[in-house]
C-alpha atoms as a PDB file:
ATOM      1  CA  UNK A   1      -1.752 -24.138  18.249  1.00  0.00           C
ATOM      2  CA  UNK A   2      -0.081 -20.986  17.682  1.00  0.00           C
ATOM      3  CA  UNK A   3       0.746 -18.221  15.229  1.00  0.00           C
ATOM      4  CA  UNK A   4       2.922 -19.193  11.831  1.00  0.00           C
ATOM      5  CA  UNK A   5       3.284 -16.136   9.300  1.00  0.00           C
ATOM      6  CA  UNK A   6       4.725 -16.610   6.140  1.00  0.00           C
ATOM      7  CA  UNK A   7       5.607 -14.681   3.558  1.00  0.00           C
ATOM      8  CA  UNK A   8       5.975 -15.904   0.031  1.00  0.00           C
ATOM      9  CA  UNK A   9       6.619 -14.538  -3.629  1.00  0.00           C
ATOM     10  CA  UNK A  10       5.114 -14.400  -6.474  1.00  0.00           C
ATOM     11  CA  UNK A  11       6.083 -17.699  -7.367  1.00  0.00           C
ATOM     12  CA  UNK A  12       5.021 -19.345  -4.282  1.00  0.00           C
ATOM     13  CA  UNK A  13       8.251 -20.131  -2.356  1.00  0.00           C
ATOM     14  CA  UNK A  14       9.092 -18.777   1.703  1.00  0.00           C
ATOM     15  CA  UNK A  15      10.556 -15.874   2.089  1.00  0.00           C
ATOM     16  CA  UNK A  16       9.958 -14.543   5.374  1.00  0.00           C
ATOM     17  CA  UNK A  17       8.910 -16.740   8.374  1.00  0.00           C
ATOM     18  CA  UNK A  18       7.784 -15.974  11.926  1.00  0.00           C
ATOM     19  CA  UNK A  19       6.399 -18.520  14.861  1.00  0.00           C
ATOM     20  CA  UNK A  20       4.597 -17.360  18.064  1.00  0.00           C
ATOM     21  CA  UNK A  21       3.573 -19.927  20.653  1.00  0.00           C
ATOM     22  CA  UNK A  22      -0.408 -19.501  20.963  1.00  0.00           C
ATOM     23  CA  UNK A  23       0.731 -18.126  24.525  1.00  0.00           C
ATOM     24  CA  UNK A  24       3.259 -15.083  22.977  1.00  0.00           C
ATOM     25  CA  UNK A  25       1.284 -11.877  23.168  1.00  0.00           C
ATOM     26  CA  UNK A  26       4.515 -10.862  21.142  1.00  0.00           C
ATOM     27  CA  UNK A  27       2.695 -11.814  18.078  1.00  0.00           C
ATOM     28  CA  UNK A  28      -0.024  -9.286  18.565  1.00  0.00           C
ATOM     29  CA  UNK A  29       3.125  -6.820  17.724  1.00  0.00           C
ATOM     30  CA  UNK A  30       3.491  -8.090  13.995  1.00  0.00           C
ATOM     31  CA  UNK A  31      -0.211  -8.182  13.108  1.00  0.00           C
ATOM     32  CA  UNK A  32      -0.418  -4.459  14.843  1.00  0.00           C
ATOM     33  CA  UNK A  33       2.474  -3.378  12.346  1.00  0.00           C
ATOM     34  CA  UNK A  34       1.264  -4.885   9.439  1.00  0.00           C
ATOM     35  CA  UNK A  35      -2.685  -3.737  10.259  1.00  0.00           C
ATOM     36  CA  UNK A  36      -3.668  -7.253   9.992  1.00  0.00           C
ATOM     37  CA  UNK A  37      -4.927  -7.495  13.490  1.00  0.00           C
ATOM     38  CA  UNK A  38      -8.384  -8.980  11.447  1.00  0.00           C
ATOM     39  CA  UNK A  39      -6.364 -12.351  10.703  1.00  0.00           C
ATOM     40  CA  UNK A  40      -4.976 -12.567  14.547  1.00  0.00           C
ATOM     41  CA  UNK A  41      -7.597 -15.239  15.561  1.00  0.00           C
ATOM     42  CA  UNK A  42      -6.757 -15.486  19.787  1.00  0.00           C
ATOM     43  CA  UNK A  43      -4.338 -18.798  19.891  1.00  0.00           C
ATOM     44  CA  UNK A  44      -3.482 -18.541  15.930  1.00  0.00           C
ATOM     45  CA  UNK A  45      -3.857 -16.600  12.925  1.00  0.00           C
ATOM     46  CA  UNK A  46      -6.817 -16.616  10.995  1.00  0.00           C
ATOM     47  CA  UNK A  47      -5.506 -19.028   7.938  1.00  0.00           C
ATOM     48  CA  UNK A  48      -5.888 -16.417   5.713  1.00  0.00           C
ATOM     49  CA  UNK A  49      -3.643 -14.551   2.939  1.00  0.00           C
ATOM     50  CA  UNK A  50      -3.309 -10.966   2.734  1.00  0.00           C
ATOM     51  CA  UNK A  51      -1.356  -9.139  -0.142  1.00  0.00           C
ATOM     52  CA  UNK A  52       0.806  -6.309   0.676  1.00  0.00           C
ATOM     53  CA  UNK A  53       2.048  -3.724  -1.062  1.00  0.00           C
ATOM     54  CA  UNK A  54       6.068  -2.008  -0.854  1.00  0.00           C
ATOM     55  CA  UNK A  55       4.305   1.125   0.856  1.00  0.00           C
ATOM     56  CA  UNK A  56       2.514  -0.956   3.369  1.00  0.00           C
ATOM     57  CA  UNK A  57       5.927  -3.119   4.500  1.00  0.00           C
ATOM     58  CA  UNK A  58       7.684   0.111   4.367  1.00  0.00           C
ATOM     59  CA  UNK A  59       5.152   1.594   6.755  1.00  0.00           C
ATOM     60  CA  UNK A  60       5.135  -1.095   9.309  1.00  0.00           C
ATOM     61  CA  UNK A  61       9.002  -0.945   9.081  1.00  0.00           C
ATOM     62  CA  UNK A  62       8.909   2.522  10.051  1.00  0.00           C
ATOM     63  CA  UNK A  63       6.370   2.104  12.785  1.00  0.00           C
ATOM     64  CA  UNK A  64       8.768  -0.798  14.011  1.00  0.00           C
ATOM     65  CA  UNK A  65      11.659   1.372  13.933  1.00  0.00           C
ATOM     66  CA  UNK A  66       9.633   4.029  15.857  1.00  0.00           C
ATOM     67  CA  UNK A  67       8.414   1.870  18.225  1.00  0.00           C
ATOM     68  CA  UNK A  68      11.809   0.098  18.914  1.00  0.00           C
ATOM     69  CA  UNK A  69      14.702   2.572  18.186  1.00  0.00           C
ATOM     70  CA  UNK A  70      16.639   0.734  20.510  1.00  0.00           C
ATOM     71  CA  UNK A  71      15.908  -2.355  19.246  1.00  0.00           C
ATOM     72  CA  UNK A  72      17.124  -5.448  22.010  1.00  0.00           C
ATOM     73  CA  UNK A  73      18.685  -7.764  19.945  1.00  0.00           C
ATOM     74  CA  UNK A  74      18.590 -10.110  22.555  1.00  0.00           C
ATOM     75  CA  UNK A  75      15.170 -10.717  22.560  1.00  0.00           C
ATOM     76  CA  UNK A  76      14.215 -13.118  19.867  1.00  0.00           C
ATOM     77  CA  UNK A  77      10.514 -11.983  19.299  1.00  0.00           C
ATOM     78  CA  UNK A  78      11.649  -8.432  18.320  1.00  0.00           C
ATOM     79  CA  UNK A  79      14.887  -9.665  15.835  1.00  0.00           C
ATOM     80  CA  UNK A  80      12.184 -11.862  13.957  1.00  0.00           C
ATOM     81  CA  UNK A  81      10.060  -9.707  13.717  1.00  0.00           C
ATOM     82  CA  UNK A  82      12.075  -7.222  11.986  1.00  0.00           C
ATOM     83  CA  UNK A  83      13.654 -10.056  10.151  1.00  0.00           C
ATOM     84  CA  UNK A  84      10.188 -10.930   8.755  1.00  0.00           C
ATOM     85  CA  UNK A  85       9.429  -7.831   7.804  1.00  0.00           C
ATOM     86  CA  UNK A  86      13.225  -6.805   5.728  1.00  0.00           C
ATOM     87  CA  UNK A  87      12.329 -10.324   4.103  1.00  0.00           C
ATOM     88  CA  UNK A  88       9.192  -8.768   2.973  1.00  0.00           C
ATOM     89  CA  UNK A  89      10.227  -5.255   1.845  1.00  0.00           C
ATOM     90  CA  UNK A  90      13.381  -7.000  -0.087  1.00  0.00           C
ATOM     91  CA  UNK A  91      11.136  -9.274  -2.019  1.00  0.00           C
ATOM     92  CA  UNK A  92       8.119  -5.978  -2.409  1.00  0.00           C
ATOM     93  CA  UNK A  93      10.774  -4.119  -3.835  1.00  0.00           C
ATOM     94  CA  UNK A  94      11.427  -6.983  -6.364  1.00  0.00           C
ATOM     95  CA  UNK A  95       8.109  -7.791  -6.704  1.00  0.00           C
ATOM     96  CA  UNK A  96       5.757  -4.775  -6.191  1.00  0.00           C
ATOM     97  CA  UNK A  97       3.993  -6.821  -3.692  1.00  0.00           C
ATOM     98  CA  UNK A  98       4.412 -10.015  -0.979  1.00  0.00           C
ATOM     99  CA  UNK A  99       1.702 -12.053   0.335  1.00  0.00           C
ATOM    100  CA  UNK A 100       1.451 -13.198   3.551  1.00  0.00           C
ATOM    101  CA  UNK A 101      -0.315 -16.192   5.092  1.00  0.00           C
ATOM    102  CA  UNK A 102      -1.425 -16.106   8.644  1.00  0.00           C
ATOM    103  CA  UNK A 103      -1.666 -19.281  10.027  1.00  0.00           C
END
């Protein structure tokens, strides 16, 4: 068990990935800045999809870069994090929208 995010495009194909043993409480961090704590599920997400807008990865972008001005690049948890989310702005700005599968 544990978390695996995804975020795909319109066409169906990965563009943003994130992994969280079903131990990492660091996963509660990326369903808290996407407000998508309903698909966290305890030792896995949900296995649902959720579509987000540009606005809403822009949000939790700026709530990450609130939250972690500092941002420790040495701690992996926190880099993919933000890399999942820049995945999913770059491909919302493209698209209008990204959807995400919690899993």
């Amino acid at each position: 068990m544990g978390h695996d995010i995804y975020g795909v495009n319109k066409a169906g194909k990965e563009i943003a990935y994130a992994r969280f043993s079903m131990g990492n409480y660091n996963a509660t961090i990326l369903y808290s800045l996407l407000e998508a704590n309903k698909y966290y599920a305890g030792v896995s997400g949900s296995g649902d999809w959720s579509t987000f807008s540009i606005q809403q990865i822009e949000k939790a972008l700026n709530k990450y870069k609130q939250l972690y001005k500092n941002g420790d690049s040495q701690n992996w948890d926190l880099k993919q994090i933000l890399d999942f989310i820049q995945n999913c702005l770059e491909t919302a700005k493209k698209e209008e929208s990204v959807k995400v599968y919690f899993g």
